[in-house]
C-alpha atoms as a PDB file:
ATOM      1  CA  UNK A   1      11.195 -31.908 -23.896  1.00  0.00           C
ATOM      2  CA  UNK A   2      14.740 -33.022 -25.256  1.00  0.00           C
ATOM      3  CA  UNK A   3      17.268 -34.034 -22.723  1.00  0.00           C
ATOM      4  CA  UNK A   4      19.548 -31.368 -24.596  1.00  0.00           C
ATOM      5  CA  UNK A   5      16.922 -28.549 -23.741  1.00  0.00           C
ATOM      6  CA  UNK A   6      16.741 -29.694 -20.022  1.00  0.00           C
ATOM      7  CA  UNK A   7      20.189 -29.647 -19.337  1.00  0.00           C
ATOM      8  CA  UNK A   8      20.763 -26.312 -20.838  1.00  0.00           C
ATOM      9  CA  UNK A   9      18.022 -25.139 -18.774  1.00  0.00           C
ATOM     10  CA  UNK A  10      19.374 -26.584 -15.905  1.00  0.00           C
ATOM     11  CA  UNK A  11      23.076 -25.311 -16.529  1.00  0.00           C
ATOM     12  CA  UNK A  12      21.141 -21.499 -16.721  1.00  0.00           C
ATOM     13  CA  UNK A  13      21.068 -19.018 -13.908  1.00  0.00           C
ATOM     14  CA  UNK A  14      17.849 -18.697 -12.121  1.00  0.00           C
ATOM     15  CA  UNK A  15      15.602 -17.026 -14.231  1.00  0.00           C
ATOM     16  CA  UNK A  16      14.268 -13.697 -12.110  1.00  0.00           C
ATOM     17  CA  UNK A  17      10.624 -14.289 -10.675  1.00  0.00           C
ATOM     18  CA  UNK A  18       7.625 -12.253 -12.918  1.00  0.00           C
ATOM     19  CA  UNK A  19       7.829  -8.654 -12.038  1.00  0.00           C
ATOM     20  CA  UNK A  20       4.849  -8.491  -8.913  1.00  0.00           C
ATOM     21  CA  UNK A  21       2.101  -4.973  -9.848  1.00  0.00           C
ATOM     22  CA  UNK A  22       2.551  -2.886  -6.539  1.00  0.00           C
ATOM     23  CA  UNK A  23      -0.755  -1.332  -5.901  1.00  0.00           C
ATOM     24  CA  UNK A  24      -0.649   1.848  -3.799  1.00  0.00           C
ATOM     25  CA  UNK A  25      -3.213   3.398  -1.454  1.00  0.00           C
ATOM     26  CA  UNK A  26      -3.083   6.316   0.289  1.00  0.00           C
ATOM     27  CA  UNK A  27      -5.365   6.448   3.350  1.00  0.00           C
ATOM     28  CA  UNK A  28      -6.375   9.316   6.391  1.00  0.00           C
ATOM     29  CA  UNK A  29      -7.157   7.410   9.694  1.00  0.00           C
ATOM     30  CA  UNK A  30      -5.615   4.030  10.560  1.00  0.00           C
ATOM     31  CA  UNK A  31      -8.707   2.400  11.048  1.00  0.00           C
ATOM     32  CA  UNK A  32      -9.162   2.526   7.229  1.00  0.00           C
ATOM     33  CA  UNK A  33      -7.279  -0.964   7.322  1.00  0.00           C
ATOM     34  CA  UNK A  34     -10.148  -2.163   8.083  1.00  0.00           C
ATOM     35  CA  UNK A  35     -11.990  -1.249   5.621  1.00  0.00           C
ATOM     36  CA  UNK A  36      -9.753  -2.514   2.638  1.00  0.00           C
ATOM     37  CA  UNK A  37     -12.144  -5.496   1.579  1.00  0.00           C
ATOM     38  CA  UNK A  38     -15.192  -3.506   1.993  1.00  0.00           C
ATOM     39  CA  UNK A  39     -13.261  -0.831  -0.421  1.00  0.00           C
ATOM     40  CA  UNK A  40     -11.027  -2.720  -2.283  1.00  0.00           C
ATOM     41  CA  UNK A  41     -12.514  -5.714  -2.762  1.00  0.00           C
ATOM     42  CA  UNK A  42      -9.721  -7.960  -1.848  1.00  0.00           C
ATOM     43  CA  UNK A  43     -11.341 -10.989  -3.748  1.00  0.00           C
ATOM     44  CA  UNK A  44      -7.906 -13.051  -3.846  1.00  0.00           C
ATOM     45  CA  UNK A  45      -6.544 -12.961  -0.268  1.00  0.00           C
ATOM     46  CA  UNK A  46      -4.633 -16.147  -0.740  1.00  0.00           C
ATOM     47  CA  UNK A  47      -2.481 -14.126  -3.586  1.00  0.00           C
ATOM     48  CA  UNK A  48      -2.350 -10.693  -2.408  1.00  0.00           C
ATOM     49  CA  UNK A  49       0.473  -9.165   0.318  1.00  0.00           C
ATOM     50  CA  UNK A  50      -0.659  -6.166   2.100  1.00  0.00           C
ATOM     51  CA  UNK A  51       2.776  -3.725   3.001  1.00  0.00           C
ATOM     52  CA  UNK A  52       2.638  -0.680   5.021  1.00  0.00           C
ATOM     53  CA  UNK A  53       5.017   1.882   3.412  1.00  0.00           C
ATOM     54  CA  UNK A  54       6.214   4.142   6.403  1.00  0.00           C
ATOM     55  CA  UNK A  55       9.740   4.892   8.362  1.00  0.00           C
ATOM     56  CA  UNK A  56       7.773   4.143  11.519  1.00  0.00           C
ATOM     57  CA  UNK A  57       4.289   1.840  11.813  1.00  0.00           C
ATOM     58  CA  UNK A  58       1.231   3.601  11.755  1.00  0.00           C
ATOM     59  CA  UNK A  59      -1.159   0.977  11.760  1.00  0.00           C
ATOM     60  CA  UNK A  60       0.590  -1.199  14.303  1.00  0.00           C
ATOM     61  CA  UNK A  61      -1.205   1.111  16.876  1.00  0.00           C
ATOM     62  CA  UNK A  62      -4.570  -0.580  15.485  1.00  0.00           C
ATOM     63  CA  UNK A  63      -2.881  -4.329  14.827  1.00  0.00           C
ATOM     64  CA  UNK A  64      -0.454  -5.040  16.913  1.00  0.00           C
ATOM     65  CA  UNK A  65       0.575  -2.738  19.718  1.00  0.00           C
ATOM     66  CA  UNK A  66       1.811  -5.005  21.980  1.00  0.00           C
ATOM     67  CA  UNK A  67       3.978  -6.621  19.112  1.00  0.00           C
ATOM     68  CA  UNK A  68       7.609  -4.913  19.335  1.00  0.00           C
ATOM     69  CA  UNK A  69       9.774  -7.484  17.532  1.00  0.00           C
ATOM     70  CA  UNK A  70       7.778  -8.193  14.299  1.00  0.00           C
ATOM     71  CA  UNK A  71       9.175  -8.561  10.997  1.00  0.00           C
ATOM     72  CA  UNK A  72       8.824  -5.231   8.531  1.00  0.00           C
ATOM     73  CA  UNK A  73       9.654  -4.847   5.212  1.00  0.00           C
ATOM     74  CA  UNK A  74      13.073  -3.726   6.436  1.00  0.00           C
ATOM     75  CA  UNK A  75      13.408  -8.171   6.260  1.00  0.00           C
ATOM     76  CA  UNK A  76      13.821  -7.762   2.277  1.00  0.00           C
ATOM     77  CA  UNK A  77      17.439  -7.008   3.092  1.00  0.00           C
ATOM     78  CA  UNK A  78      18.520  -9.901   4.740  1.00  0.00           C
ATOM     79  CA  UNK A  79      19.390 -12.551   2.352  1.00  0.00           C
ATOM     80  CA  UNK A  80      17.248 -15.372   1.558  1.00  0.00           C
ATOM     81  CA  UNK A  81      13.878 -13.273   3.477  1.00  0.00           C
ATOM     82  CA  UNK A  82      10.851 -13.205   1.568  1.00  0.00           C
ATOM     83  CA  UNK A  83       8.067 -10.878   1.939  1.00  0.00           C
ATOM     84  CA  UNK A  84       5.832 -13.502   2.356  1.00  0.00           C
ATOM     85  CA  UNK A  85       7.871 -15.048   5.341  1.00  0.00           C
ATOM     86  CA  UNK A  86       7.548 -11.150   6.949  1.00  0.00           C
ATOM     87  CA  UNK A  87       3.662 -10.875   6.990  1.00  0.00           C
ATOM     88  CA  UNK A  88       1.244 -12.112   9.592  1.00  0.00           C
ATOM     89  CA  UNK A  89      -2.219 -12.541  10.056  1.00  0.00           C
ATOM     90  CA  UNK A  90      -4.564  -9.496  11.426  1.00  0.00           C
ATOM     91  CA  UNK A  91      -7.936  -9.652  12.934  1.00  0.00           C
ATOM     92  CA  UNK A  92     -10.164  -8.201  10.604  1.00  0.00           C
ATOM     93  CA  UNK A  93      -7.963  -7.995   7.815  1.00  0.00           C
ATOM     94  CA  UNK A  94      -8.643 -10.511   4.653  1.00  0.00           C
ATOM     95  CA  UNK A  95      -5.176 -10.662   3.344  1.00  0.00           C
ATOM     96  CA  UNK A  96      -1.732 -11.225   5.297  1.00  0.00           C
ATOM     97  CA  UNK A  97      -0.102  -8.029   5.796  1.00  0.00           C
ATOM     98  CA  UNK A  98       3.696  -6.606   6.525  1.00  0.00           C
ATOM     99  CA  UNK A  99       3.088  -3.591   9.238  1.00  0.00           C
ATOM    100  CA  UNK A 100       6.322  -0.440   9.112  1.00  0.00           C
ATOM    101  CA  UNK A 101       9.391  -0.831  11.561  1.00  0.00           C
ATOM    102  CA  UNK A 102       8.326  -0.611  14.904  1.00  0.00           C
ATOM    103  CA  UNK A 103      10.994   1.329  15.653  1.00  0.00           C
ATOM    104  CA  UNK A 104      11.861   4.730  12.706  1.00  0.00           C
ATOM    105  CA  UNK A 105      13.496   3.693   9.986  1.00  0.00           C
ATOM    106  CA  UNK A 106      16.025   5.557   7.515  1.00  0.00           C
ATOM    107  CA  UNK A 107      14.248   6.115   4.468  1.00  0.00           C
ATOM    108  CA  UNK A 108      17.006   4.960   2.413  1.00  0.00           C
ATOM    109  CA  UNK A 109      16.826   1.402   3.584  1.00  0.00           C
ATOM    110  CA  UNK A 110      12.627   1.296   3.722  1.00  0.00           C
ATOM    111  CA  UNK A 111      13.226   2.591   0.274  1.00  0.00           C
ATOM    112  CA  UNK A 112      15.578   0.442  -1.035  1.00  0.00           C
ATOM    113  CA  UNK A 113      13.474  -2.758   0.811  1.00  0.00           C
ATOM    114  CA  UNK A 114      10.969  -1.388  -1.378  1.00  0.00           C
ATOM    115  CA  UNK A 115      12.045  -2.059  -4.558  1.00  0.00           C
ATOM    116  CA  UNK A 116      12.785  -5.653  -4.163  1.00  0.00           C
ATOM    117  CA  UNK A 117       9.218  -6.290  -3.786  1.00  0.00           C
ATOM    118  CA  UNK A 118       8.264  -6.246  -7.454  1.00  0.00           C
ATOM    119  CA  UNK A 119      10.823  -9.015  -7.782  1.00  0.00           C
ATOM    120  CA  UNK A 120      10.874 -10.734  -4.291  1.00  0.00           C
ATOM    121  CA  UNK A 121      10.139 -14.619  -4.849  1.00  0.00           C
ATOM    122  CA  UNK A 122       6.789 -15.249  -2.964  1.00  0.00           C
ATOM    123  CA  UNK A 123       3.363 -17.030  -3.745  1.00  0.00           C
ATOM    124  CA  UNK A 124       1.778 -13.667  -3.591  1.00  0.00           C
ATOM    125  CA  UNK A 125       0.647 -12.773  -7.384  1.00  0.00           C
ATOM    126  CA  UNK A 126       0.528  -9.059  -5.964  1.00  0.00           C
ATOM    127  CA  UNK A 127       1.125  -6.341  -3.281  1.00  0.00           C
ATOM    128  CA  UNK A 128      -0.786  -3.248  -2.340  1.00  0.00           C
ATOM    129  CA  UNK A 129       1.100  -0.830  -0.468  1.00  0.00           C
ATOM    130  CA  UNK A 130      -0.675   1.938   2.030  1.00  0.00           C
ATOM    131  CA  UNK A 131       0.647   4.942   2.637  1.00  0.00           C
ATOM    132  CA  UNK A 132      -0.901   7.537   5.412  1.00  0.00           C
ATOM    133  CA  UNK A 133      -1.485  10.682   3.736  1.00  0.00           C
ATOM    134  CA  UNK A 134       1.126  12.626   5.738  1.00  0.00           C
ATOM    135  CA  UNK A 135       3.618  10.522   4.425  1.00  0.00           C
ATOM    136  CA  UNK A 136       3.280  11.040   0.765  1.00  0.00           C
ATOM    137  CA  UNK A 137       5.507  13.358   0.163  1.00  0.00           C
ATOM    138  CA  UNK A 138       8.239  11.400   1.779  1.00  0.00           C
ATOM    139  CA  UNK A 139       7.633   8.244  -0.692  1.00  0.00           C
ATOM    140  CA  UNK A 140       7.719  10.384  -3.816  1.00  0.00           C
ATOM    141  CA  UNK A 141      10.858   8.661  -5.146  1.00  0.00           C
ATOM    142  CA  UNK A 142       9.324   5.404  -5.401  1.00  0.00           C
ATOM    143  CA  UNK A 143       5.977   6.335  -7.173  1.00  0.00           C
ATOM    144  CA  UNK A 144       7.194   5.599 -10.803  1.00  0.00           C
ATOM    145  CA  UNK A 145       8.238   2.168 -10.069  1.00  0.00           C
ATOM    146  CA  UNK A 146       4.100   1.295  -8.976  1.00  0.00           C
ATOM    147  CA  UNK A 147       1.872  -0.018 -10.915  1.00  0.00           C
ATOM    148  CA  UNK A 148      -1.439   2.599  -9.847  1.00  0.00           C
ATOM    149  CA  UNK A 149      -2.714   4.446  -7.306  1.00  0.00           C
ATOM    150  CA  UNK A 150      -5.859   4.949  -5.126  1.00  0.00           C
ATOM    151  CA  UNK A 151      -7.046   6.959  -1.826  1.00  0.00           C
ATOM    152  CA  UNK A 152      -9.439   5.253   0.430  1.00  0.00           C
ATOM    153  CA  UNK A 153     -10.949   7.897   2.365  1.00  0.00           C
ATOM    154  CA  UNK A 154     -13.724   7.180   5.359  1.00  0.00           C
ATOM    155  CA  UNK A 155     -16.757   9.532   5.508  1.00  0.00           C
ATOM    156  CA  UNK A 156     -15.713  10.217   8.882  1.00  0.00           C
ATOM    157  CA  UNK A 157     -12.063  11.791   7.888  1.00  0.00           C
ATOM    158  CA  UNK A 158     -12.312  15.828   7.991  1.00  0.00           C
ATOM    159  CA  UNK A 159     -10.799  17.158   4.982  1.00  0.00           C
ATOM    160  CA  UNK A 160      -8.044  19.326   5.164  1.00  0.00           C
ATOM    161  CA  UNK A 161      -5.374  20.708   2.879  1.00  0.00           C
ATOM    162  CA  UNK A 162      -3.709  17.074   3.135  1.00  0.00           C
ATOM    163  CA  UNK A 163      -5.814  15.867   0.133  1.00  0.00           C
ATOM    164  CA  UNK A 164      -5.537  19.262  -2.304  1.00  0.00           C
ATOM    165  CA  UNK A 165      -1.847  18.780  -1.564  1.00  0.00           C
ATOM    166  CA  UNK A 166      -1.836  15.118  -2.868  1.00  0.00           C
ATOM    167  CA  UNK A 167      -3.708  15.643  -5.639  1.00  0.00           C
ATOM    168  CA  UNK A 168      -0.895  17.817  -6.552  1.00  0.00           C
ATOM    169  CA  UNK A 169       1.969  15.702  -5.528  1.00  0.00           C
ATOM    170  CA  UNK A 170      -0.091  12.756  -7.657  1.00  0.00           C
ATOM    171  CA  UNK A 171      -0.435  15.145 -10.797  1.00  0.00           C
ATOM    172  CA  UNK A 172       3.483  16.043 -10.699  1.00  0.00           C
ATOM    173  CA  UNK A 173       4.178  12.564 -10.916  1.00  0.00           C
ATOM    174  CA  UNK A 174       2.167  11.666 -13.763  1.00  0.00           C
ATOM    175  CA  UNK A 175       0.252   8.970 -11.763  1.00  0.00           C
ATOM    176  CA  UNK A 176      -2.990  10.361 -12.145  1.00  0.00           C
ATOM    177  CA  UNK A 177      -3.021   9.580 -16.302  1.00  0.00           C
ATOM    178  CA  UNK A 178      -4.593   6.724 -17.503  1.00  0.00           C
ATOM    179  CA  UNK A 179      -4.105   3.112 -16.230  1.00  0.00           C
ATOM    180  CA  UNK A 180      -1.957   4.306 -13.296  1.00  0.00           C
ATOM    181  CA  UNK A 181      -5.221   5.917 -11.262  1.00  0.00           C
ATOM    182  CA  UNK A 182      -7.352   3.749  -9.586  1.00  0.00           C
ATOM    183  CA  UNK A 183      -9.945   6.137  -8.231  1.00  0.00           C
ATOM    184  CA  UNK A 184     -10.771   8.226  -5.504  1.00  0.00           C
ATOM    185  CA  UNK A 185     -12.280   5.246  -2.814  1.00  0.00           C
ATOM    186  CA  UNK A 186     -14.798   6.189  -0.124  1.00  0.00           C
ATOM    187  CA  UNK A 187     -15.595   3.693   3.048  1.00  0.00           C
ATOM    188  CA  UNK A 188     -17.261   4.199   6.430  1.00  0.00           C
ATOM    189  CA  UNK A 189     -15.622   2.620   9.473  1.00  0.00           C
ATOM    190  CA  UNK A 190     -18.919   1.262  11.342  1.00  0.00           C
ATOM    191  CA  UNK A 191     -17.045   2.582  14.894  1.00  0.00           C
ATOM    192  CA  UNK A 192     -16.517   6.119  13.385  1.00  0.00           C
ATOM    193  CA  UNK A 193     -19.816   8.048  13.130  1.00  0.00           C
ATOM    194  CA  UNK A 194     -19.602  11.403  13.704  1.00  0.00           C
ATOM    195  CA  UNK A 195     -22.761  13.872  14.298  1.00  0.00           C
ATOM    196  CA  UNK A 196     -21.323  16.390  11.393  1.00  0.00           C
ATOM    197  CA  UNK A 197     -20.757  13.831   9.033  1.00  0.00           C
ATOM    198  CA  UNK A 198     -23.104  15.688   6.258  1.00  0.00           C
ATOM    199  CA  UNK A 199     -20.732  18.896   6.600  1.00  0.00           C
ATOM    200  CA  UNK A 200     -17.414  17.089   6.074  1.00  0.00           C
ATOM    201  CA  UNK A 201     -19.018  15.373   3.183  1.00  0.00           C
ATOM    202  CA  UNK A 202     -19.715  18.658   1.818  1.00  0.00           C
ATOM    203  CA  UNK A 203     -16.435  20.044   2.347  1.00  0.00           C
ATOM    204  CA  UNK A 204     -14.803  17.063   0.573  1.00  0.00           C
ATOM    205  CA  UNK A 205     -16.918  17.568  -2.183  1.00  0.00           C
ATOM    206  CA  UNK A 206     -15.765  20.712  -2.565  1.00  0.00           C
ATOM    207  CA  UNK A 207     -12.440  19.870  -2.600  1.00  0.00           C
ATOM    208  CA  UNK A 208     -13.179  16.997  -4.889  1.00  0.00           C
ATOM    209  CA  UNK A 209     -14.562  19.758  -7.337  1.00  0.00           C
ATOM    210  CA  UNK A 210     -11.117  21.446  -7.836  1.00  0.00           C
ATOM    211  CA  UNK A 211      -8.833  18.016  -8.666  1.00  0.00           C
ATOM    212  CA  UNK A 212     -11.523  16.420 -11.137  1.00  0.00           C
ATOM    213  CA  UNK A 213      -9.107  14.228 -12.320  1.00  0.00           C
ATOM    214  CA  UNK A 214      -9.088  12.212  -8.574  1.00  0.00           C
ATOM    215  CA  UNK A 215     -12.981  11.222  -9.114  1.00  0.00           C
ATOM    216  CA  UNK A 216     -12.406  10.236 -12.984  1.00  0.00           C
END
């Protein structure tokens, strides 16, 4: 390279990092976490982030409920935090993860947190974001700005008008079109048989049957 072409580099701003794909699945029951490799396949732990989306940790009930003073996304704020320098290291759970405030957030500053990670500078080539169902709704603003979407649903969740309502939410937003909808995931938590498991199946087929486009 010519010394002329370094220095100009050099004498540039810093060039913004690659924009990161933010991945987002919507689950039922927190022990769904640990069923993200099984469902997922989370063959590149080493370059993937796992982020809870929520005002107020779900999953830390699960991970770390003893843990009151652990970083959260909320970190993204503070100058010169990286996500990666947030996330720690679950039992069970392939990839490093960010868990929710401990503590409720505003949803202004989770969602403004938020979009720096496309952009945040970390090893991590890219971050899937989970979001329980009840708290889809609330996270609507930020759909348009993610790369696709999934649900991971455990054989053992009951259906309920949760999902039909999602399915909607999903369809207003245009993420159910091609390339943005990853598929309608099913996994089976081995702690979380349940003696009626055939029936709920056959009520979430049935629900299944009216939203097509969630099975495509």
């Amino acid at each position: 390279m010519k010394l002329t072409s370094i220095i100009e580099r050099m004498q540039r701003p810093d060039t913004p990092p690659p924009e990161r794909p933010v991945h987002c699945v919507f689950y039922a029951h927190i022990w769904s976490v640990y069923c993200l490799e099984q469902a997922l396949g989370l063959s590149e732990p080493k370059t993937t982030m796992l982020v809870e989306l929520a005002t107020q940790s779900h999953l830390g009930y699960a991970l770390a409920p003893f843990n009151e003073t652990r970083d959260s996304l909320l970190g993204l704020l503070q100058p010169g935090r990286h996500v990666h320098q947030l996330s720690q290291r679950y039992s069970g759970i392939a990839a490093p993860m960010v868990l929710a405030p401990v503590k409720p957030a505003q949803l202004s500053d989770v969602l403004n947190a938020l979009a720096l990670l496309p952009h945040d500078r970390s090893p991590s080539k890219k971050a899937v974001v989970l979001v329980n169902l009840s708290d889809a709704a609330l996270f609507a603003p930020a759909y348009e700005n993610m790369t696709d979407f999934s649900i991971l649903w455990d054989s053992a969740d009951l259906p309920d008008a949760s999902l039909p309502t999602l399915a909607k939410l999903l369809a207003g937003q245009h993420c159910l079109g091609q390339g943005r909808w990853g598929g309608f995931k099913l996994c089976s938590h081995k702690l979380r048989a349940v003696a009626d498991a055939g029936q709920r199946m056959a009520i979430l087929q049935g629900l299944l049957a009216e939203f097509p486009e969630l099975t495509v």
